[in-house]
PDB file of N, CA and C in Angstrom:
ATOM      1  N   UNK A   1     -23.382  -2.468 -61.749  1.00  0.00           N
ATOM      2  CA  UNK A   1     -24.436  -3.239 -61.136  1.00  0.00           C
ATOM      3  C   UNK A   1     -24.240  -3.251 -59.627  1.00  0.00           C
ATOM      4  N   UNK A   2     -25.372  -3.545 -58.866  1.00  0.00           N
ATOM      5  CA  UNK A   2     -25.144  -3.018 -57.042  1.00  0.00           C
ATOM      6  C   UNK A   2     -24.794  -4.711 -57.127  1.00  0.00           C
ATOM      7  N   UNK A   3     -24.304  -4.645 -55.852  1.00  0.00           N
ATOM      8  CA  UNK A   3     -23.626  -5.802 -55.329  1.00  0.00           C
ATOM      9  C   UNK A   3     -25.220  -7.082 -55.136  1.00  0.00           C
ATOM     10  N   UNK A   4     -25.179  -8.407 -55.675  1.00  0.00           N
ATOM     11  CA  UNK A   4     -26.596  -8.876 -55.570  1.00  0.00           C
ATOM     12  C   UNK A   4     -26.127 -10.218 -54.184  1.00  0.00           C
ATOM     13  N   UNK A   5     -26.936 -10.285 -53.313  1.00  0.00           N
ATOM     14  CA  UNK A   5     -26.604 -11.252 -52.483  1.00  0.00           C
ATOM     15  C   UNK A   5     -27.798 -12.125 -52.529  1.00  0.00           C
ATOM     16  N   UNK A   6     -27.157 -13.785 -52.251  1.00  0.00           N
ATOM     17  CA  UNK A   6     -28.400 -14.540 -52.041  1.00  0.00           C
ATOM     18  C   UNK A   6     -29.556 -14.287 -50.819  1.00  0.00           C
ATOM     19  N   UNK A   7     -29.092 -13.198 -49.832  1.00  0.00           N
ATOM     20  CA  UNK A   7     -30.206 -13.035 -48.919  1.00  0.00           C
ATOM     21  C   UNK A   7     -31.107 -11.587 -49.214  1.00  0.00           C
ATOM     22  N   UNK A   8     -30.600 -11.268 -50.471  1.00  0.00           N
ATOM     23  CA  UNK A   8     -31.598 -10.179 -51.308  1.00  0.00           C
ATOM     24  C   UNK A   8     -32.576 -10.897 -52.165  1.00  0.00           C
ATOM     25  N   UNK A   9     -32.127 -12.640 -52.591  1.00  0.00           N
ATOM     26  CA  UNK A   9     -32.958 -13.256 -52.793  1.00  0.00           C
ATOM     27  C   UNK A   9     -34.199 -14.226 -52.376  1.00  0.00           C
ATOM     28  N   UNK A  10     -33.333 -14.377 -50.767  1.00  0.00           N
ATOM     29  CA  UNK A  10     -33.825 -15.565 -50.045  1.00  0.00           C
ATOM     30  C   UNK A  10     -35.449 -14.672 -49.363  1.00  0.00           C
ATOM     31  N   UNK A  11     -35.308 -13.380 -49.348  1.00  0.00           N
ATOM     32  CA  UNK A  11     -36.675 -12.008 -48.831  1.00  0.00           C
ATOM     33  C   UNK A  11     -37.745 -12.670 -49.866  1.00  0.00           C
ATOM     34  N   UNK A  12     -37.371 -12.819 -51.265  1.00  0.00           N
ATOM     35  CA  UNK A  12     -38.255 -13.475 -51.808  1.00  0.00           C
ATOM     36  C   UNK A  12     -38.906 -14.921 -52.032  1.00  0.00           C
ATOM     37  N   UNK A  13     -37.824 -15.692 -51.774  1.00  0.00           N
ATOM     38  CA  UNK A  13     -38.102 -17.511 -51.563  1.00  0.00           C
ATOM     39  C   UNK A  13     -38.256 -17.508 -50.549  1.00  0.00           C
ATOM     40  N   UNK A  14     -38.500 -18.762 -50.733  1.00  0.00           N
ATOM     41  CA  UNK A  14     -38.261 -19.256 -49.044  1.00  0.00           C
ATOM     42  C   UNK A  14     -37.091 -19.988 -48.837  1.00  0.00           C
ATOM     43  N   UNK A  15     -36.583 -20.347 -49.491  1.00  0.00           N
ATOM     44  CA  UNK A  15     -35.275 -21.300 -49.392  1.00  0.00           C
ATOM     45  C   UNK A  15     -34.171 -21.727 -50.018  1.00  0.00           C
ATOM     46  N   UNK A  16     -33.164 -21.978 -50.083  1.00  0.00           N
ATOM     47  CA  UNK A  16     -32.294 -21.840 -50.843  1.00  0.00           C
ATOM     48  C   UNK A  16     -32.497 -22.725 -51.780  1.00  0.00           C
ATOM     49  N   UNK A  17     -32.959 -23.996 -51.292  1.00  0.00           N
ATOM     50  CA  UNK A  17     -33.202 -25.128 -52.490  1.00  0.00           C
ATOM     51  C   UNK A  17     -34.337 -24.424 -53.443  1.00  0.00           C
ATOM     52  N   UNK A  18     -35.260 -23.779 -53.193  1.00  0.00           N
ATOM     53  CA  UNK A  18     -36.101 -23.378 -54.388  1.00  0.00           C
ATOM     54  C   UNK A  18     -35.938 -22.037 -55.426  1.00  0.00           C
ATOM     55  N   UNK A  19     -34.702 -21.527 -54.414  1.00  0.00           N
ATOM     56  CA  UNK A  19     -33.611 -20.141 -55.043  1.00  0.00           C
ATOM     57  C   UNK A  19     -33.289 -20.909 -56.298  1.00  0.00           C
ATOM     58  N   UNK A  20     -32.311 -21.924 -55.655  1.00  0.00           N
ATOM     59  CA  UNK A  20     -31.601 -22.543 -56.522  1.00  0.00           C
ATOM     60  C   UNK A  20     -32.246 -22.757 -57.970  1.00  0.00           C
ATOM     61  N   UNK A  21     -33.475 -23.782 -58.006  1.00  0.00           N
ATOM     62  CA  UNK A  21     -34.640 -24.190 -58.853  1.00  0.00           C
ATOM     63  C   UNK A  21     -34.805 -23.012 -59.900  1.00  0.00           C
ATOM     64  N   UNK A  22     -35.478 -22.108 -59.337  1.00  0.00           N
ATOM     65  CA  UNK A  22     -36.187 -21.011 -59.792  1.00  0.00           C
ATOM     66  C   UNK A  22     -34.866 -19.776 -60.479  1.00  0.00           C
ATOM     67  N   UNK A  23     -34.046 -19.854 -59.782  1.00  0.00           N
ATOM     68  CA  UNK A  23     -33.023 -19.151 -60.638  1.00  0.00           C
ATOM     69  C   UNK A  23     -32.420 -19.821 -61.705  1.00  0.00           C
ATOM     70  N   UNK A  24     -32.346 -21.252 -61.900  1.00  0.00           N
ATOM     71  CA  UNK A  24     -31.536 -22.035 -62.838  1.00  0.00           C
ATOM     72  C   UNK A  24     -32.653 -22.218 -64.348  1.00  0.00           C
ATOM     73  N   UNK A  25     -34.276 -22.269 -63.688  1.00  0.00           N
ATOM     74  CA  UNK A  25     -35.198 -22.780 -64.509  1.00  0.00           C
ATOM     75  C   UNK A  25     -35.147 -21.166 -65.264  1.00  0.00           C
ATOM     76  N   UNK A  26     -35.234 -19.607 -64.639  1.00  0.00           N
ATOM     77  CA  UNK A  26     -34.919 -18.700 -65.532  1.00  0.00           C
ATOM     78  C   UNK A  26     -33.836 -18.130 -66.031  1.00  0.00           C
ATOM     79  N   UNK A  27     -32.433 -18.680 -65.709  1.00  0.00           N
ATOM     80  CA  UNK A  27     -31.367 -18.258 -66.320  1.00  0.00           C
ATOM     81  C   UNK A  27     -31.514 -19.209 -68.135  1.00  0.00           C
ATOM     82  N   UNK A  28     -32.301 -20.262 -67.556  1.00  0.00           N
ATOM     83  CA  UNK A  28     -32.306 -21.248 -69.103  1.00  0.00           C
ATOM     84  C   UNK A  28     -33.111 -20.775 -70.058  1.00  0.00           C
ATOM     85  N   UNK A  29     -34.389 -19.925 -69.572  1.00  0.00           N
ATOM     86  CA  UNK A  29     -35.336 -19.115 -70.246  1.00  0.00           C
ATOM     87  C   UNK A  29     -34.682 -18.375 -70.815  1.00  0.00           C
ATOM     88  N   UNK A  30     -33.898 -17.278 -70.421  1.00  0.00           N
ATOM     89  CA  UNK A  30     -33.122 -16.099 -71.055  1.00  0.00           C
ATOM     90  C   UNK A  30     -32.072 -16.528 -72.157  1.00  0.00           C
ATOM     91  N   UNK A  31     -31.747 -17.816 -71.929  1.00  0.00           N
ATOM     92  CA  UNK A  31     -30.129 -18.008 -72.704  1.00  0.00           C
ATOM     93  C   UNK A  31     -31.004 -18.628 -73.835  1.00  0.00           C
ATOM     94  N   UNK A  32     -32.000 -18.995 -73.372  1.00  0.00           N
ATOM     95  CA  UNK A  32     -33.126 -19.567 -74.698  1.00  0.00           C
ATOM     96  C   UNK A  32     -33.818 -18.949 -75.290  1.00  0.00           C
ATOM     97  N   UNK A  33     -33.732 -17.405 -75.213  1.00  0.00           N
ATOM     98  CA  UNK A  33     -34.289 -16.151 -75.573  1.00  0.00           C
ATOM     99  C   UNK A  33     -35.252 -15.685 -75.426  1.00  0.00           C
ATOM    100  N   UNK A  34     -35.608 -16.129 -73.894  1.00  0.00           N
ATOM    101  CA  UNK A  34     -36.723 -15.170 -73.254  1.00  0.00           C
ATOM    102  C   UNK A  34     -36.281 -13.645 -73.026  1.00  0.00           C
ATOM    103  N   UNK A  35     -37.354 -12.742 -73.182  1.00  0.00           N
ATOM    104  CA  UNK A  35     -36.748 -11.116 -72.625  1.00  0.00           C
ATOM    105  C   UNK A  35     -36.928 -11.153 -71.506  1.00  0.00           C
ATOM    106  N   UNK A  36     -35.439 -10.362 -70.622  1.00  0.00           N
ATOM    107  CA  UNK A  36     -34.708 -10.203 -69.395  1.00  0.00           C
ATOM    108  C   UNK A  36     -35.844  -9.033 -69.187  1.00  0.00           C
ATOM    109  N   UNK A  37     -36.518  -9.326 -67.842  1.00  0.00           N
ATOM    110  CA  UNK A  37     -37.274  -8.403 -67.094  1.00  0.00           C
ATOM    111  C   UNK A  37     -36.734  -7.249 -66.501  1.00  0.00           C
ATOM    112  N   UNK A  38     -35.579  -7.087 -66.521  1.00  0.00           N
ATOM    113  CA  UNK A  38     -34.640  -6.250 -65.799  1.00  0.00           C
ATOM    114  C   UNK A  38     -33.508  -5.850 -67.011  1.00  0.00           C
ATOM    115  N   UNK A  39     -32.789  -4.714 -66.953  1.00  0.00           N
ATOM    116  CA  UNK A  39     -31.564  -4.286 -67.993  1.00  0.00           C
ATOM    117  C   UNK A  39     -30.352  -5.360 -67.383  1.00  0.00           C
ATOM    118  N   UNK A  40     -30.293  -5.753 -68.457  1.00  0.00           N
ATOM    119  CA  UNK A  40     -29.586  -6.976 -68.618  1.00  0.00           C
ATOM    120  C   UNK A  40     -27.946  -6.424 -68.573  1.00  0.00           C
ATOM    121  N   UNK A  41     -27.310  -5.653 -68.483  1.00  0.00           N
ATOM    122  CA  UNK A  41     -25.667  -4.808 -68.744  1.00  0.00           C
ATOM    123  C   UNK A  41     -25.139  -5.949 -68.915  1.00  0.00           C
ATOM    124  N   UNK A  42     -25.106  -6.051 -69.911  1.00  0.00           N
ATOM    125  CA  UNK A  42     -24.028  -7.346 -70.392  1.00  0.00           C
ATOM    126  C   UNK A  42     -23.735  -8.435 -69.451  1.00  0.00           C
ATOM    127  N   UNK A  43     -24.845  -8.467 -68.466  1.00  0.00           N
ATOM    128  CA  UNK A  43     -24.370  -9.559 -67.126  1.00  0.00           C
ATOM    129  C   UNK A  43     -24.902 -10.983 -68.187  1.00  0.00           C
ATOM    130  N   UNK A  44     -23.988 -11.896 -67.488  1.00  0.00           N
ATOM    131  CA  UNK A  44     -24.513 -13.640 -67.864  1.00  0.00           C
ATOM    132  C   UNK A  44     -26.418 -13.577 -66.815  1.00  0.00           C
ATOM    133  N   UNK A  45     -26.635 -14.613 -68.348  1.00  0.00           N
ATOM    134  CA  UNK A  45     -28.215 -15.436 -67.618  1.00  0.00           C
ATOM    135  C   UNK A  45     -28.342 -15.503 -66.111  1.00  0.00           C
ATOM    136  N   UNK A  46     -27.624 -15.935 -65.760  1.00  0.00           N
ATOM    137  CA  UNK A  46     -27.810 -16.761 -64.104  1.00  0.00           C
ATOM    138  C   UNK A  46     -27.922 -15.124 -63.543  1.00  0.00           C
ATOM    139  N   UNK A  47     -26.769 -14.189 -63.348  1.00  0.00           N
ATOM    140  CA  UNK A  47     -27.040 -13.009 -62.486  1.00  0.00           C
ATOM    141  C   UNK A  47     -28.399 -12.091 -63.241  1.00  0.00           C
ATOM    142  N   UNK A  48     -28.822 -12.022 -63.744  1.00  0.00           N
ATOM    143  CA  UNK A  48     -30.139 -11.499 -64.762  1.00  0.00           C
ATOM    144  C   UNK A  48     -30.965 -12.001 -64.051  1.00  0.00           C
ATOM    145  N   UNK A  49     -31.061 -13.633 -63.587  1.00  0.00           N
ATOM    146  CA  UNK A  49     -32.256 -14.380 -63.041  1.00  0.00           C
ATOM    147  C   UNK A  49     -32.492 -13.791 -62.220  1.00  0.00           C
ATOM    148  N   UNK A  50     -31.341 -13.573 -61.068  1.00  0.00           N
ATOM    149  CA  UNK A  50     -30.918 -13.790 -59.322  1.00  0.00           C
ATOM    150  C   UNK A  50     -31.736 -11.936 -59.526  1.00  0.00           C
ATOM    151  N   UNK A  51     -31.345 -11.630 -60.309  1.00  0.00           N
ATOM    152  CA  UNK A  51     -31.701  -9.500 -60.277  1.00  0.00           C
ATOM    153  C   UNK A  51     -33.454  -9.757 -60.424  1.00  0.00           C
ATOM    154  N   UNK A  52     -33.678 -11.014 -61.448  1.00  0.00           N
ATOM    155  CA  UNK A  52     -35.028 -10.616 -61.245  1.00  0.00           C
ATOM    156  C   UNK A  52     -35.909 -10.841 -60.042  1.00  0.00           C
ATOM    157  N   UNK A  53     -35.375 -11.608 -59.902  1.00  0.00           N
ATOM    158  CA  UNK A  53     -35.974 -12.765 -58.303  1.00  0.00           C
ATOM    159  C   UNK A  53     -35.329 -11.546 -57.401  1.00  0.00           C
ATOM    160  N   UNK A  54     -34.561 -10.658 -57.059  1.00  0.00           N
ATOM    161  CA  UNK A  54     -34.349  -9.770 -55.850  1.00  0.00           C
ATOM    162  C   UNK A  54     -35.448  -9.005 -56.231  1.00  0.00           C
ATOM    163  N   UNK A  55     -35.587  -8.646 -57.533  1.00  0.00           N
ATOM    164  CA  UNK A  55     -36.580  -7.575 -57.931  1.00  0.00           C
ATOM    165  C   UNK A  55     -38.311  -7.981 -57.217  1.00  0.00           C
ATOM    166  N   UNK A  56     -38.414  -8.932 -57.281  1.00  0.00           N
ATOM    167  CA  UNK A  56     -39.991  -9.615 -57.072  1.00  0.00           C
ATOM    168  C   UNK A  56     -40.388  -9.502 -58.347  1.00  0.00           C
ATOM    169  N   UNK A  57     -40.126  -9.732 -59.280  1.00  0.00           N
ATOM    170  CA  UNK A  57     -40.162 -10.055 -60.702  1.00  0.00           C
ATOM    171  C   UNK A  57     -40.176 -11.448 -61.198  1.00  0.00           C
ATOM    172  N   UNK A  58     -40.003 -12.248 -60.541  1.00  0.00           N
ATOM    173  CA  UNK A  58     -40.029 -13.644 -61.061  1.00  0.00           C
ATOM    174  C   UNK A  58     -40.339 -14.231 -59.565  1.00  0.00           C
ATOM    175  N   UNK A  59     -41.439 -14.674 -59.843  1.00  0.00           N
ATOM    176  CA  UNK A  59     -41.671 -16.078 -58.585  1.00  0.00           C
ATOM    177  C   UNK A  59     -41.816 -17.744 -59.078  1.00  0.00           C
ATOM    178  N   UNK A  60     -42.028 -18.156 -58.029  1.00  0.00           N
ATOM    179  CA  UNK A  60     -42.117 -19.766 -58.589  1.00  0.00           C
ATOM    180  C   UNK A  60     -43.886 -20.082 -58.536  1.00  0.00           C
ATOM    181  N   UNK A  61     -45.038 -18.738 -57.810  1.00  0.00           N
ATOM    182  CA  UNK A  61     -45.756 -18.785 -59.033  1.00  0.00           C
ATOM    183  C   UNK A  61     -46.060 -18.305 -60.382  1.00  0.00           C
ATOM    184  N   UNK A  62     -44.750 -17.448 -61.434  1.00  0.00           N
ATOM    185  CA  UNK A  62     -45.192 -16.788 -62.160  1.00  0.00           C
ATOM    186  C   UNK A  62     -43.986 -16.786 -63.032  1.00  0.00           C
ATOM    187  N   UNK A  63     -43.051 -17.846 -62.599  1.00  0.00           N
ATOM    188  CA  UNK A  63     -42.101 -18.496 -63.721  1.00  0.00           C
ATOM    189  C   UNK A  63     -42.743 -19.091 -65.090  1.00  0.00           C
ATOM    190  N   UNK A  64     -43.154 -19.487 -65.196  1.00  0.00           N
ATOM    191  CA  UNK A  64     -43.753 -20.745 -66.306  1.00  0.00           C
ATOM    192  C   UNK A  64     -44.490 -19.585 -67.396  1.00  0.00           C
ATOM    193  N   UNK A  65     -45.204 -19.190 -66.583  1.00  0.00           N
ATOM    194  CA  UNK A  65     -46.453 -17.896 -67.351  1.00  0.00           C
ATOM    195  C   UNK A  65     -45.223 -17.227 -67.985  1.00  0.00           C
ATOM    196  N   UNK A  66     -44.411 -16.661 -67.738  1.00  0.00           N
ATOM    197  CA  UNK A  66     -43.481 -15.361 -67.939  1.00  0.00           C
ATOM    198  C   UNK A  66     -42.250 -15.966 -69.175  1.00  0.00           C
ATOM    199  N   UNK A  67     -41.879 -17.238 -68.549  1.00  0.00           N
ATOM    200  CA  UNK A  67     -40.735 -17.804 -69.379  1.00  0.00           C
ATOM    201  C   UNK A  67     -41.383 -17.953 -70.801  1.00  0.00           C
ATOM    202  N   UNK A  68     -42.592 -18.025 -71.250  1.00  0.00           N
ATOM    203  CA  UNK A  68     -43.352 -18.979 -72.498  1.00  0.00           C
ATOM    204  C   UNK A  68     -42.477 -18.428 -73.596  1.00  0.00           C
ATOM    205  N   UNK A  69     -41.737 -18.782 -74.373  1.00  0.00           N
ATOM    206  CA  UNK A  69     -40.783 -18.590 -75.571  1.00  0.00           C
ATOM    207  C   UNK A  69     -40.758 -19.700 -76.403  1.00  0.00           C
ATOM    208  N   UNK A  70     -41.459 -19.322 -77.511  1.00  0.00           N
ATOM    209  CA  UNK A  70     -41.415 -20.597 -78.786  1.00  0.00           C
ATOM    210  C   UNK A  70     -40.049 -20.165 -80.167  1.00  0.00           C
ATOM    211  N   UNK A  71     -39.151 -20.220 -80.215  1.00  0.00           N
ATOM    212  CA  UNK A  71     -38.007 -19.902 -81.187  1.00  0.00           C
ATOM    213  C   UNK A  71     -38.616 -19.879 -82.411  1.00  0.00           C
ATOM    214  N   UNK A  72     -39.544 -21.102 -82.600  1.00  0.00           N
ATOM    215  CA  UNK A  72     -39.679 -21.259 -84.064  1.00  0.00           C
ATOM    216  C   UNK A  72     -41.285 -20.181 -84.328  1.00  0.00           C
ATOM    217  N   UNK A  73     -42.187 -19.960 -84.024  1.00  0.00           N
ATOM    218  CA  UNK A  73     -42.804 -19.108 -84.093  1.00  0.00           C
ATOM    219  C   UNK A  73     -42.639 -18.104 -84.023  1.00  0.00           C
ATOM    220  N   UNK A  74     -41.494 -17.249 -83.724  1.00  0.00           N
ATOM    221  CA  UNK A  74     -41.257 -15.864 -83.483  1.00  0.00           C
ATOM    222  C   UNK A  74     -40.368 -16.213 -84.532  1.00  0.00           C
ATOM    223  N   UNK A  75     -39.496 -16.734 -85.467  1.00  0.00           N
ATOM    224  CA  UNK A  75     -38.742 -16.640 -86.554  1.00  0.00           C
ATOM    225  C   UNK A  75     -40.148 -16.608 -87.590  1.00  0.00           C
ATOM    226  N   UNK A  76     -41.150 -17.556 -87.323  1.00  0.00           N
ATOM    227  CA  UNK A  76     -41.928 -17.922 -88.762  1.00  0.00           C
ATOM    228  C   UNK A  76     -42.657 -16.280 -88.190  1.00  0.00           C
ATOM    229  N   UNK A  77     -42.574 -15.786 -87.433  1.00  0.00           N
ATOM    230  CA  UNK A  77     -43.585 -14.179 -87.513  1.00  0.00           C
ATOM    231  C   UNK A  77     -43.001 -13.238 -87.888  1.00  0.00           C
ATOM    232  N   UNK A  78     -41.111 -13.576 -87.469  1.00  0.00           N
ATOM    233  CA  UNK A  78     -40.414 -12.040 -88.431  1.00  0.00           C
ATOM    234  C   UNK A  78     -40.628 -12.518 -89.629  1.00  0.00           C
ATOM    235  N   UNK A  79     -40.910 -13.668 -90.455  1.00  0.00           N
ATOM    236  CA  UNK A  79     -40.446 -14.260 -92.269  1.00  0.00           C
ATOM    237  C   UNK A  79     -41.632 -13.861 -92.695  1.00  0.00           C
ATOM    238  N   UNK A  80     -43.071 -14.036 -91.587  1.00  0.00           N
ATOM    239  CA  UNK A  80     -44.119 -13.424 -92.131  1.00  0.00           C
ATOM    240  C   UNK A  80     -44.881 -14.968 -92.715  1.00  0.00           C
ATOM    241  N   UNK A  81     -44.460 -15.831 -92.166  1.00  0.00           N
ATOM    242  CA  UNK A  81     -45.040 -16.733 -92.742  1.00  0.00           C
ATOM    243  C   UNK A  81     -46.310 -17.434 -91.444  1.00  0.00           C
ATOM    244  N   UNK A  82     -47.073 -18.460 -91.879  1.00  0.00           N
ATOM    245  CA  UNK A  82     -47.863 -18.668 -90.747  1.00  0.00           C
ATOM    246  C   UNK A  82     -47.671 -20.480 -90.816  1.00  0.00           C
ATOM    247  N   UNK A  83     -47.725 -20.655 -89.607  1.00  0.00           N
ATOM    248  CA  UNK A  83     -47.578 -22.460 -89.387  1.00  0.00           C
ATOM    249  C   UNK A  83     -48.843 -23.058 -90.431  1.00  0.00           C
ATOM    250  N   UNK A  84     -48.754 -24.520 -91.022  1.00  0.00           N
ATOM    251  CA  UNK A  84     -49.860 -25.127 -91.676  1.00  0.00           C
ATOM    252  C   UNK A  84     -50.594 -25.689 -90.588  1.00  0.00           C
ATOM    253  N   UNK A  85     -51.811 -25.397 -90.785  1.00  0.00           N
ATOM    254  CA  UNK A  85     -53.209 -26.317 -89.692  1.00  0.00           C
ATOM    255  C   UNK A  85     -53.754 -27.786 -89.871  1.00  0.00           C
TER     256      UNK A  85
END
């Protein structure tokens, strides 16, 4: 993996406090089994985030849209079953 620095991230934020935010709110997405926008090489959540956010792959307008991961609906769609209405 290339060396990732917070000012490969900061080109994309504006600030470290919303680095911070926006990398923590998608490292929790991934460990919660969102798919990693980027090849993940066995790196932990948090450096996955920071790669996507250098990438311009994740912003803090297009976190929320991107993170959407329901656990229990994607189990009831591999079983083949459908939620009751």
């Amino acid at each position: 993996m290339a060396r990732l620095t917070v000012e490969d991230c900061l080109e994309r934020v504006g600030n470290r406090y919303d680095l911070v935010l926006l990398a923590s709110k998608r490292a929790r997405q991934i460990s919660l089994g969102a798919t990693p926008l980027v090849n993940s090489d066995n790196d932990k959540p948090t450096v996955i985030a920071l790669r996507e956010i250098a990438e311009g792959l994740i912003t803090i307008g297009n976190i929320d849209k991107i993170g959407k991961y329901n656990p229990s609906e994607a189990i009831l769609e591999e079983l083949n079953f459908s939620t009751p209405e």
